[in-house]
N, C-alpha and C. Protein backbone atom coordinates (compact mmCIF):
# COMPACT_ATOMS: atom_id res chain seq x y z
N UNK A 1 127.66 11.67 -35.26
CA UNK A 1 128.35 10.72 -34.41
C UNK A 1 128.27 11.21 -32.96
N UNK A 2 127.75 10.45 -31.77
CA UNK A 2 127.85 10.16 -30.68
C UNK A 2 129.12 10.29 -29.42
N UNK A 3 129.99 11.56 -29.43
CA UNK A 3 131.10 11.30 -28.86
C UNK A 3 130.99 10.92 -27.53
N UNK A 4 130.50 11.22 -27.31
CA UNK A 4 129.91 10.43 -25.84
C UNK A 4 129.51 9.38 -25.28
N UNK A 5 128.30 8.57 -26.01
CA UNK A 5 128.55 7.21 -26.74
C UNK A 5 129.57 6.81 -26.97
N UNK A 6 130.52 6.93 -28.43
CA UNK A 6 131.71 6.39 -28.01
C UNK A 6 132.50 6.19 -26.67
N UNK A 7 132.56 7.41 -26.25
CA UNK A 7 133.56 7.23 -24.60
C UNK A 7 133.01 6.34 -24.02
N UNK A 8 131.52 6.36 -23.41
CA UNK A 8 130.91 5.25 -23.15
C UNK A 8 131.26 3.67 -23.19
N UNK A 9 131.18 3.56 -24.53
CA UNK A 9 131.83 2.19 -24.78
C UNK A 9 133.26 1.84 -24.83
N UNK A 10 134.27 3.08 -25.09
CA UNK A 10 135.01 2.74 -25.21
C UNK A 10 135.93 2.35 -23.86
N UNK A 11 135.44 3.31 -22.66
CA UNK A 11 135.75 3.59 -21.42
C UNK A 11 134.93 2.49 -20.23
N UNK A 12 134.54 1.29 -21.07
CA UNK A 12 133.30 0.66 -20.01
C UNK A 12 132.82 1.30 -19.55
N UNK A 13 132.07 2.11 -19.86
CA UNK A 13 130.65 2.13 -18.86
C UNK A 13 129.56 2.51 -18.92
N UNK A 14 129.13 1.61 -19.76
CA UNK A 14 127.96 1.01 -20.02
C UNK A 14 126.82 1.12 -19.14
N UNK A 15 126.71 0.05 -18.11
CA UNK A 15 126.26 0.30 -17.13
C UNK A 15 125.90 1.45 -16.37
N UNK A 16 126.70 2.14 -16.13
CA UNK A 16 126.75 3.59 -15.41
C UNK A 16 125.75 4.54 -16.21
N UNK A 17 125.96 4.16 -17.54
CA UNK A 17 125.53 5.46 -18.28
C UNK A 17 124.25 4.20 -19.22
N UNK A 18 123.61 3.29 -18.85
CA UNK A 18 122.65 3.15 -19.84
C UNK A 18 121.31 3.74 -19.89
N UNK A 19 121.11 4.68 -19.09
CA UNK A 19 119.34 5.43 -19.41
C UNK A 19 120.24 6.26 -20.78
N UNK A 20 121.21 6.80 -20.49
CA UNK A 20 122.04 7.72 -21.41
C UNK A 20 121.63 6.94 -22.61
N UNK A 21 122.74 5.97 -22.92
CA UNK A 21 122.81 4.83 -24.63
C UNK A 21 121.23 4.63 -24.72
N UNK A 22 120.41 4.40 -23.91
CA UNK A 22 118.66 3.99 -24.49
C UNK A 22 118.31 5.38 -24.92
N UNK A 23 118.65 6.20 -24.20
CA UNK A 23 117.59 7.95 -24.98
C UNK A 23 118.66 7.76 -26.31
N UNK A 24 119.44 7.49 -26.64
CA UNK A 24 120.28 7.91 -27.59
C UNK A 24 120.28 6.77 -28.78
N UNK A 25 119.53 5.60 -28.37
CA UNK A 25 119.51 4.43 -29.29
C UNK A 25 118.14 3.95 -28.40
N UNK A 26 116.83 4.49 -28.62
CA UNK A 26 115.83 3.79 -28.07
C UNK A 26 115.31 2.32 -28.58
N UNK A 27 115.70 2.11 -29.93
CA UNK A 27 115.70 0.88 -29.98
C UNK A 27 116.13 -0.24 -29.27
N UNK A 28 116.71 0.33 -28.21
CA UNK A 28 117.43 -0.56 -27.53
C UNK A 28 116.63 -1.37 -26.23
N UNK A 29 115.77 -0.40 -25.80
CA UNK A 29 114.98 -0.43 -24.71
C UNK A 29 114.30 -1.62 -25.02
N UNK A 30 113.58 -2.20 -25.90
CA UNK A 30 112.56 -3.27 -25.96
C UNK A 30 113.85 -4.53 -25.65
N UNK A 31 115.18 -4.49 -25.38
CA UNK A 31 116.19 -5.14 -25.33
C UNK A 31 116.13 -5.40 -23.16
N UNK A 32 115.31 -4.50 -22.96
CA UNK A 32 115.62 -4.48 -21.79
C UNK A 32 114.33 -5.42 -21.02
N UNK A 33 114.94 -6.75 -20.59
CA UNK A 33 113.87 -7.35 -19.37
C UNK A 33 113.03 -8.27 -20.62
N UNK A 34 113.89 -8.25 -21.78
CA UNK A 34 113.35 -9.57 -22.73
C UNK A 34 113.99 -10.86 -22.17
N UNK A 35 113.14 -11.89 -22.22
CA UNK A 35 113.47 -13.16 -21.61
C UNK A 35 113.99 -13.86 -22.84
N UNK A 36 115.40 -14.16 -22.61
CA UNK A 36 115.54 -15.43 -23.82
C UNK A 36 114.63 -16.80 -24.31
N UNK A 37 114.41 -16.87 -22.83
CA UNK A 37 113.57 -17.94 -22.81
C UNK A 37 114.63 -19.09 -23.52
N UNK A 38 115.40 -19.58 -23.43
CA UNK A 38 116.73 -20.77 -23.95
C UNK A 38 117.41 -21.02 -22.96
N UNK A 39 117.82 -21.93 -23.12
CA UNK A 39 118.62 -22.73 -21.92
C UNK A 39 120.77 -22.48 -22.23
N UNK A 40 120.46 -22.28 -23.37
CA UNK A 40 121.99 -21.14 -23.39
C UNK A 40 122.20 -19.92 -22.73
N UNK A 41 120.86 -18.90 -22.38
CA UNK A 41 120.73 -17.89 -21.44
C UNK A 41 120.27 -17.95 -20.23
N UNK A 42 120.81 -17.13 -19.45
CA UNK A 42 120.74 -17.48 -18.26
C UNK A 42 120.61 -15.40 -17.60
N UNK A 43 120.40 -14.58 -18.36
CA UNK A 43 120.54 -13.10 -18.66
C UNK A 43 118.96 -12.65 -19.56
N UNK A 44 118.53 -11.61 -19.45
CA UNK A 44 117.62 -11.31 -20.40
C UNK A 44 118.86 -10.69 -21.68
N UNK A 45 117.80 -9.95 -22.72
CA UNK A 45 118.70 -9.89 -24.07
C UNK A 45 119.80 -8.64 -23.18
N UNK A 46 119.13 -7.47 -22.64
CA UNK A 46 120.00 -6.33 -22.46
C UNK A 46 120.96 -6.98 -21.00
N UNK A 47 120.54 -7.66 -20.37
CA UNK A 47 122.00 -8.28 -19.66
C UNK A 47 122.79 -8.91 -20.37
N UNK A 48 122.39 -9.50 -21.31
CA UNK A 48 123.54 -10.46 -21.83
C UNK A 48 124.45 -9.23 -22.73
N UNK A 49 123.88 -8.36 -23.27
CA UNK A 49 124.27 -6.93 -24.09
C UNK A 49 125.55 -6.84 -23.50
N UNK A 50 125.13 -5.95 -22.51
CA UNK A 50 126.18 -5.61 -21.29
C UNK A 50 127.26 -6.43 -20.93
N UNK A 51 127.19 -7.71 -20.94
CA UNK A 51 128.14 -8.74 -20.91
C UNK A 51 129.01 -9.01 -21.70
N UNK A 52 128.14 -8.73 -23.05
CA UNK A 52 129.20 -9.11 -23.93
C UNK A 52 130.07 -7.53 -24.43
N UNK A 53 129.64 -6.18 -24.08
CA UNK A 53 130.15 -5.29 -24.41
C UNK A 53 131.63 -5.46 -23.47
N UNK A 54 131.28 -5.61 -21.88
CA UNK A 54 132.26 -5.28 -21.29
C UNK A 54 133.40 -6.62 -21.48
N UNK A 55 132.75 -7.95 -22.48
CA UNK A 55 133.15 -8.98 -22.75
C UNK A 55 134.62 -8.35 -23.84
N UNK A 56 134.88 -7.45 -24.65
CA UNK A 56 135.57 -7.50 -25.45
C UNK A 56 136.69 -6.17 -24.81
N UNK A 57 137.54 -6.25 -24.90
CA UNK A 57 138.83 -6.65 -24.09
C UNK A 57 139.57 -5.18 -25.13
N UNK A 58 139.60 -4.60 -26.27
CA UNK A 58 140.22 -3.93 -27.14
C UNK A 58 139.72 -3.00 -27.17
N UNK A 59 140.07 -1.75 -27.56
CA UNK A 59 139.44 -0.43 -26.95
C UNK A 59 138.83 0.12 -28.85
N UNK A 60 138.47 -1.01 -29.32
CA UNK A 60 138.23 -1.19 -31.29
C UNK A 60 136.57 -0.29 -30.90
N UNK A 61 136.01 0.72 -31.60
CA UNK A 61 134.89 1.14 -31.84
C UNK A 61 134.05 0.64 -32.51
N UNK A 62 134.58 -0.44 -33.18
CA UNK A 62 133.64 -1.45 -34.34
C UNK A 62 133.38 -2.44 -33.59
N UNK A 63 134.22 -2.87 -33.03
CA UNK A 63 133.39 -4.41 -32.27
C UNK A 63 133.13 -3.39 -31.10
N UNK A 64 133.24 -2.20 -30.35
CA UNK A 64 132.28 -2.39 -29.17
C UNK A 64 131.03 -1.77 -29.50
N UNK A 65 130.61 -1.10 -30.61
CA UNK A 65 129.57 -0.91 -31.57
C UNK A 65 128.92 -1.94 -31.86
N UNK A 66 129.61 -2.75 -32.28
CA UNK A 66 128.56 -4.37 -32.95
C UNK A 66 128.16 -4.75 -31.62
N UNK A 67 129.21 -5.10 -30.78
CA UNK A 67 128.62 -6.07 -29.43
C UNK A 67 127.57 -4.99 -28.68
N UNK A 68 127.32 -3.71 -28.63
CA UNK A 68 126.18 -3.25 -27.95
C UNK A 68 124.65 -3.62 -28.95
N UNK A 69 125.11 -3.56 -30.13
CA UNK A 69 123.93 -4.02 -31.77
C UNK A 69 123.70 -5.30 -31.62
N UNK A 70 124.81 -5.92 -31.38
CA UNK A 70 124.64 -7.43 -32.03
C UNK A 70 122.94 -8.13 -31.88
N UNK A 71 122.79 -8.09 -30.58
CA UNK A 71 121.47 -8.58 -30.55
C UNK A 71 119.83 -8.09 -30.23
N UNK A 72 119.88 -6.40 -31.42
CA UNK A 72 119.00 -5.63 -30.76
C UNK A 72 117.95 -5.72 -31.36
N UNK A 73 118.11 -6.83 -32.24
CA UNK A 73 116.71 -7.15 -33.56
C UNK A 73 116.34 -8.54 -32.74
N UNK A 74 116.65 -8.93 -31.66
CA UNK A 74 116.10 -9.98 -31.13
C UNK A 74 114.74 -10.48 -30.21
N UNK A 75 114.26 -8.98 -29.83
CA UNK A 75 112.58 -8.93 -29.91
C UNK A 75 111.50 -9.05 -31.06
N UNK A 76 112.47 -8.60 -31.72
CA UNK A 76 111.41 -8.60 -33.26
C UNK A 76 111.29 -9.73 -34.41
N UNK A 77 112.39 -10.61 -33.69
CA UNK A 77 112.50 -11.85 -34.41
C UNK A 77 112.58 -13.02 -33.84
N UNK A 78 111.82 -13.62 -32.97
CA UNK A 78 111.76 -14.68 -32.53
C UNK A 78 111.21 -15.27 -32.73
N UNK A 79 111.21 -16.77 -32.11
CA UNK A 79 109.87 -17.68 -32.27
C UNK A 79 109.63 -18.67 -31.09
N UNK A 80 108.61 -19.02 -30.85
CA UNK A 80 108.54 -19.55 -29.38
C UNK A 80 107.50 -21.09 -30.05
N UNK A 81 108.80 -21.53 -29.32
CA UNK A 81 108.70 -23.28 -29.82
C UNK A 81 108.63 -23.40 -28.27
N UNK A 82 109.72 -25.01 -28.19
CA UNK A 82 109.47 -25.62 -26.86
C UNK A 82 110.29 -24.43 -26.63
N UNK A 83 111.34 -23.89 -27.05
CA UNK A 83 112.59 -23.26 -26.19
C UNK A 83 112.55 -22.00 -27.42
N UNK A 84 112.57 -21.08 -27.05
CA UNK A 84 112.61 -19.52 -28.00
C UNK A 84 113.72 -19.71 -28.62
N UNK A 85 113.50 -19.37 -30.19
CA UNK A 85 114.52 -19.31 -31.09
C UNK A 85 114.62 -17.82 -31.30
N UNK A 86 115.74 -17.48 -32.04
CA UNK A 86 116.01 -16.37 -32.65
C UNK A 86 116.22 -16.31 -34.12
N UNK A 87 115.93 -17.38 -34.96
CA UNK A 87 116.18 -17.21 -36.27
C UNK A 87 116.35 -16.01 -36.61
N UNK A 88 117.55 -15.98 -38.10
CA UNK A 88 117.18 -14.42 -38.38
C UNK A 88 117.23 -13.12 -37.73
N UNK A 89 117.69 -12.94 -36.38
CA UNK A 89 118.29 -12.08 -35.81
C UNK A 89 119.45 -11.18 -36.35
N UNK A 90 120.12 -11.67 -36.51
CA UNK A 90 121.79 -11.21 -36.95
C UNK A 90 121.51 -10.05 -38.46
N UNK A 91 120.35 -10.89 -38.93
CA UNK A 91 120.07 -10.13 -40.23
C UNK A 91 118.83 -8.52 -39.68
N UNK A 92 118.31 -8.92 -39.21
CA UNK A 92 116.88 -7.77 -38.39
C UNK A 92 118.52 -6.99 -37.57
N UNK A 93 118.95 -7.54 -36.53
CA UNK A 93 120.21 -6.59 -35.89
C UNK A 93 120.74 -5.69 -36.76
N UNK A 94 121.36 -6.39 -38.15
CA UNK A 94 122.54 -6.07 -38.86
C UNK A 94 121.50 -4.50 -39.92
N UNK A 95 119.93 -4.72 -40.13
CA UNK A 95 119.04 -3.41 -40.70
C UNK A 95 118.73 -2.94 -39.87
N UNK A 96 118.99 -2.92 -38.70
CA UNK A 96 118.61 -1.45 -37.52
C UNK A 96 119.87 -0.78 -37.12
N UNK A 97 121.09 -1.45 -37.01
CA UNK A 97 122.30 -1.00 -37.05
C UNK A 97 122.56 0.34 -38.46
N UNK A 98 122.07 -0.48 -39.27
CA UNK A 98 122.41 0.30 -40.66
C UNK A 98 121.76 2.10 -40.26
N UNK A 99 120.34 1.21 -40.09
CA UNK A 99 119.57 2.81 -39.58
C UNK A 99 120.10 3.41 -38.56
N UNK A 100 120.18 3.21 -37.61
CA UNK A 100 120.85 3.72 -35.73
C UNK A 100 122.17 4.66 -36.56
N UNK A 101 122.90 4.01 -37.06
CA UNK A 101 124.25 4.61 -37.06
C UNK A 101 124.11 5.62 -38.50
N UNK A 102 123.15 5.30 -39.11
CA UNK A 102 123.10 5.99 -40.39
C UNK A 102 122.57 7.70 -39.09
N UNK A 103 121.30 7.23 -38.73
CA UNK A 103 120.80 8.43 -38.22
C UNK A 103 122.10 9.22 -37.11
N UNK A 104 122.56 8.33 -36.78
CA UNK A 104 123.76 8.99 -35.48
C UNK A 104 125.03 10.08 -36.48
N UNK A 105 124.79 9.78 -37.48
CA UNK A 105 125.89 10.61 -38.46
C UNK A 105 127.51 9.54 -38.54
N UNK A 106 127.58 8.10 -38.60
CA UNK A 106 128.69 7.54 -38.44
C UNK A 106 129.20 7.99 -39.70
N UNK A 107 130.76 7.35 -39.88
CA UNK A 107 130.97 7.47 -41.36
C UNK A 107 130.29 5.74 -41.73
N UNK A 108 130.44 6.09 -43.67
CA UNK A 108 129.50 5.01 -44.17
C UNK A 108 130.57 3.69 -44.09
N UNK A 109 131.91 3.65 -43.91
CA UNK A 109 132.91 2.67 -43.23
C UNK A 109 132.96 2.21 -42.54
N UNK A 110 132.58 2.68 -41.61
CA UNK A 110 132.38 2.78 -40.09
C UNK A 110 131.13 1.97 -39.94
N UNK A 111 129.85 2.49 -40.23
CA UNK A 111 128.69 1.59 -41.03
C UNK A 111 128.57 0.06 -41.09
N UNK A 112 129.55 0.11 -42.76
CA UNK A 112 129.71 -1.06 -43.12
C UNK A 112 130.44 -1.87 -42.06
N UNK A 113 131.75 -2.12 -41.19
CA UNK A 113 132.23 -2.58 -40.94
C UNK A 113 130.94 -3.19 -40.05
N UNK A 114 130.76 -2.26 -38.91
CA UNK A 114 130.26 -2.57 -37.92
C UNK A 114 128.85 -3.61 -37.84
N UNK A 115 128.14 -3.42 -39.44
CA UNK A 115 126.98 -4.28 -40.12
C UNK A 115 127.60 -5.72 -40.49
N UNK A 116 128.76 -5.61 -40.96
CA UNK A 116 129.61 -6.95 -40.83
C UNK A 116 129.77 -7.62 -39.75
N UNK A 117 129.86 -7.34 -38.92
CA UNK A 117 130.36 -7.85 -37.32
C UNK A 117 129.09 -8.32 -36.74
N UNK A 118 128.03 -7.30 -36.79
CA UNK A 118 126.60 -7.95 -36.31
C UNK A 118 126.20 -8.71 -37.03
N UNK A 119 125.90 -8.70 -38.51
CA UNK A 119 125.41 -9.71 -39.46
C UNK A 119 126.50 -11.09 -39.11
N UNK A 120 127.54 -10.97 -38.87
CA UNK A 120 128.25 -12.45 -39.15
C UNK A 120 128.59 -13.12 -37.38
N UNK A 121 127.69 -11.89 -36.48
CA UNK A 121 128.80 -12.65 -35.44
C UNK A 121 127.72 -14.08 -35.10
N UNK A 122 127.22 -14.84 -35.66
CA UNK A 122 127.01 -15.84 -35.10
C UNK A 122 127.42 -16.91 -35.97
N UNK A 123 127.93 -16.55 -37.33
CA UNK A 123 128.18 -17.60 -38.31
C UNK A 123 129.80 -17.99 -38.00
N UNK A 124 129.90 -19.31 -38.10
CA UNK A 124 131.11 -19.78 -37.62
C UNK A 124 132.26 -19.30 -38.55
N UNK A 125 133.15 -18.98 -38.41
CA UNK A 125 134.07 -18.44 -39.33
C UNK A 125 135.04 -20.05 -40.42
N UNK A 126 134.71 -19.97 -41.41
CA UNK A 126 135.68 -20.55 -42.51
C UNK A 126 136.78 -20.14 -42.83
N UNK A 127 137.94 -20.80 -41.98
CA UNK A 127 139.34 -20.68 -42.18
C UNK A 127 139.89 -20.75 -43.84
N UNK A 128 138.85 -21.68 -44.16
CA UNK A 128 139.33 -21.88 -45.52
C UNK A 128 138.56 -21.03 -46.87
N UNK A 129 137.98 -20.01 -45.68
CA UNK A 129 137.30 -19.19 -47.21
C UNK A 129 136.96 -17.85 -46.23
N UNK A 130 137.96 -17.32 -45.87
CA UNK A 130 137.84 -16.02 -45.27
C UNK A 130 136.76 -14.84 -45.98
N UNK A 131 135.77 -14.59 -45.40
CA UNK A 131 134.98 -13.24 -46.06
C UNK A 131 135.54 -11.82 -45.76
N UNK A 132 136.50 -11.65 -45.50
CA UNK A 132 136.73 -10.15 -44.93
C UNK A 132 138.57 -10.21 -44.97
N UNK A 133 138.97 -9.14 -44.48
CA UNK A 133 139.93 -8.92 -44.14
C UNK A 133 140.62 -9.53 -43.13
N UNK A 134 141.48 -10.06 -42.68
CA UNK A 134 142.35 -10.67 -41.41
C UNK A 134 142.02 -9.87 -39.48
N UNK A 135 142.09 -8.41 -40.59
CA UNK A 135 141.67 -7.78 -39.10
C UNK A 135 140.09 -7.59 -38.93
N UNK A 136 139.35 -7.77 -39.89
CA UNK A 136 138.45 -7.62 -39.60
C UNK A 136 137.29 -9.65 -38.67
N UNK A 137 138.19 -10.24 -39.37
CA UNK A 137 138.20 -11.54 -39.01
C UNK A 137 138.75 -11.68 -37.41
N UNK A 138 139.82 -11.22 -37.28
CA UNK A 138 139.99 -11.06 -35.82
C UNK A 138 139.07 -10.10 -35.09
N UNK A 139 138.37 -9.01 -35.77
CA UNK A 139 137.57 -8.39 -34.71
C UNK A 139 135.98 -9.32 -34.42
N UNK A 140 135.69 -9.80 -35.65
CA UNK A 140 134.47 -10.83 -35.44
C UNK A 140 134.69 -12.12 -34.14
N UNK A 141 136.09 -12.29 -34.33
CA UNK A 141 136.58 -13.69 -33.47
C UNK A 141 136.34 -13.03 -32.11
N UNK A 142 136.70 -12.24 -31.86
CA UNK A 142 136.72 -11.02 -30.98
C UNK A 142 134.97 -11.39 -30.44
N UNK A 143 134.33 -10.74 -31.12
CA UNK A 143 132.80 -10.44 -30.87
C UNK A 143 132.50 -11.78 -30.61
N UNK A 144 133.21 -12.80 -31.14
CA UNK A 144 132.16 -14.33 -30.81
C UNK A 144 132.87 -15.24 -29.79
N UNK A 145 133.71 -14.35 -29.30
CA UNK A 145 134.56 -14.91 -27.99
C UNK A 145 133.39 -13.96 -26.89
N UNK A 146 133.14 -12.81 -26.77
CA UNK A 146 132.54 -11.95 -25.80
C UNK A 146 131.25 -12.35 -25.71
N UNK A 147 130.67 -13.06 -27.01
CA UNK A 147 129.15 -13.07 -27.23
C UNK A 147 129.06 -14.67 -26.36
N UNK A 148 129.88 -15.65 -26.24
CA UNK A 148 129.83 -16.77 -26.28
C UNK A 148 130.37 -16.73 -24.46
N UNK A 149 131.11 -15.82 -23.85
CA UNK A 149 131.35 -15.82 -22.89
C UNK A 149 130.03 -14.92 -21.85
N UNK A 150 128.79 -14.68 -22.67
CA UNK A 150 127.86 -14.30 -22.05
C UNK A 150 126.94 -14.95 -22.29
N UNK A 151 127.05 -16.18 -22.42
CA UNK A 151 125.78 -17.52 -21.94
C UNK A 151 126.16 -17.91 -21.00
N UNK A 152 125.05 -18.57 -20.98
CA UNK A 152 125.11 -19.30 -19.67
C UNK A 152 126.03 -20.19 -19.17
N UNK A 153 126.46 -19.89 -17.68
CA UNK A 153 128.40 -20.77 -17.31
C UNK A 153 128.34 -22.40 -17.99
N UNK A 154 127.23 -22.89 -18.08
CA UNK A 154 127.08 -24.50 -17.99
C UNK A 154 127.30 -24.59 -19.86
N UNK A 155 127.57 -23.38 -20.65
CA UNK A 155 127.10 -23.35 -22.12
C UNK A 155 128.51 -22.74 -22.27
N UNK A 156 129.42 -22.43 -21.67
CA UNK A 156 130.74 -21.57 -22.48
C UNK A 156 131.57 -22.19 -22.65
N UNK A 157 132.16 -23.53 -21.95
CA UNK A 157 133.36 -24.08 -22.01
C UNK A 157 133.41 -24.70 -23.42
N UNK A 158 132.01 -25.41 -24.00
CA UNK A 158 132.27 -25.91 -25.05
C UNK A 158 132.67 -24.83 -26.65
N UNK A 159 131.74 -23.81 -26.32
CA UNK A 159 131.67 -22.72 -27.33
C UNK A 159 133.14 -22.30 -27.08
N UNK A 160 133.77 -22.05 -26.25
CA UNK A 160 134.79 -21.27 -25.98
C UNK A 160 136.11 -22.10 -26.62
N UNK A 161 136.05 -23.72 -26.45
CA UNK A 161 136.91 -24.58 -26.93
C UNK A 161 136.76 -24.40 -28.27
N UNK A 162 135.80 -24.40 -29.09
CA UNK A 162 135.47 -24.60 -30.54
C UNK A 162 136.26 -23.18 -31.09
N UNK A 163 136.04 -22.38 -30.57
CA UNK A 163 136.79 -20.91 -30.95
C UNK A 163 137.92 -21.01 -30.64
N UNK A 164 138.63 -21.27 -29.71
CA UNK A 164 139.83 -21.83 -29.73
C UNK A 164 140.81 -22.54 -30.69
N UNK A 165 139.84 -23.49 -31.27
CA UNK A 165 140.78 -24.07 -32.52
C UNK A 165 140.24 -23.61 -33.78
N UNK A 166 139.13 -22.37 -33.93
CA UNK A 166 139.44 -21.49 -35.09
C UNK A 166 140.47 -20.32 -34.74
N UNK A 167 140.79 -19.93 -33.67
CA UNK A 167 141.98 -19.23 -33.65
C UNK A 167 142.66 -19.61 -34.04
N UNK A 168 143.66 -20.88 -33.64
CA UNK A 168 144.41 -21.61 -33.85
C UNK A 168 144.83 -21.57 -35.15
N UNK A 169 143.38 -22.29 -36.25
CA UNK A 169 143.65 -22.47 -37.25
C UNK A 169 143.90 -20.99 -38.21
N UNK A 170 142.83 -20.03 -37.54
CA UNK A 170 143.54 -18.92 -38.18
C UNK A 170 144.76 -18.16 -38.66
N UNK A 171 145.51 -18.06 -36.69
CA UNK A 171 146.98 -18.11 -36.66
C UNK A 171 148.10 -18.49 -37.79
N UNK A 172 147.43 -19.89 -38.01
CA UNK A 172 148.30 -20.87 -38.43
C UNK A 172 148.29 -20.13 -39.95
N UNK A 173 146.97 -20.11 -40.23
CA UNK A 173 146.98 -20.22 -41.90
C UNK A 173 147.49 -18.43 -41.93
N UNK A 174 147.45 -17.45 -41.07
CA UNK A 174 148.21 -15.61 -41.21
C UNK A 174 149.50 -16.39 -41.48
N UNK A 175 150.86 -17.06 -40.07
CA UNK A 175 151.16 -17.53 -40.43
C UNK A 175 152.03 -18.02 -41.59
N UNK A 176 151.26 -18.83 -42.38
CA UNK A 176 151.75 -19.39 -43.49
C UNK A 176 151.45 -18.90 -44.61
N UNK A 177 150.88 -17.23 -44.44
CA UNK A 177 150.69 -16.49 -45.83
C UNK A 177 152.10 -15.38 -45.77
N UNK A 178 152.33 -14.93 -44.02
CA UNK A 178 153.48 -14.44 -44.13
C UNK A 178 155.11 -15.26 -44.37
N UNK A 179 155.10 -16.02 -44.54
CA UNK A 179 156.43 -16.64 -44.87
C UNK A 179 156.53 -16.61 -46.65
């Protein structure tokens, strides 16, 4: 494990210290000065990275782990139509994560969680069929509030509303399991 790295992320600063996080996660580098090529981005992949790391607000090592991962399998999986897709990302992210953190010495908890968060942060969350734990559901909501607040300005208000009323409904249904 990376204590330094951690501080890194946990301390924002990212920025300051990224030649540091690339010698230490070189997979990361092909992340750097990739063009989305989509009209939801308005950032290459490693700006939008950065955005969404310093995007999440909780000093959690699992989501600021996922949000530096989330989208580092996204050179290796694209496809270039009229507008570049990413199919299949989340899944290529979620097997280099496994490796990165396996090789960094994480624990295998630590691991898993954090392979959860990248694998799911783009799938919309089902209030009515929770896959995980409550907190771990709030740390994904987490990651897809930061991930969604690093598109492009003309692309967040709507994403940002839609998450809004899965909070909501989340709330509601914690809620009405504690009474």
């Amino acid at each position: 494990m990376d204590k330094e790295l951690n501080e890194i992320l946990l301390n924002g600063m990212l920025r300051e210290n990224q030649e540091y996080v690339i010698e230490q996660i070189p997979e990361l580098k092909p992340c750097v000065g990739f063009d989305h090529r989509h009209p939801h981005h308005h950032l290459d992949v490693w700006g939008h990275t950065l955005e969404v790391v310093e995007n999440i607000k909780s000093k959690d090592l699992e989501t600021k782990m996922a949000a530096l991962l989330h989208d580092i399998g996204k050179p290796f999986s694209y496809q270039d139509e009229e507008v570049r897709h990413f199919h299949g990302h989340p899944e290529v992210s979620a097997k280099m994560t496994k490796e990165i953190l396996k090789r960094m010495g994480y624990s295998e908890t630590f691991i898993k969680d954090v392979i959860y968060l990248v694998s799911e942060h783009d799938t919309i969350i089902d209030v009515d069929n929770l896959d995980n734990t409550y907190e771990m559901i709030l740390k994904r909501l987490e990651l897809q509030y930061a991930d969604a607040r690093a598109h492009a300005p003309s692309k967040v208000g709507k994403r940002i509303k839609f998450l809004d009323e899965i909070s909501n409904k989340l709330k509601q249904r914690y809620e009405e399991q504690e009474r």
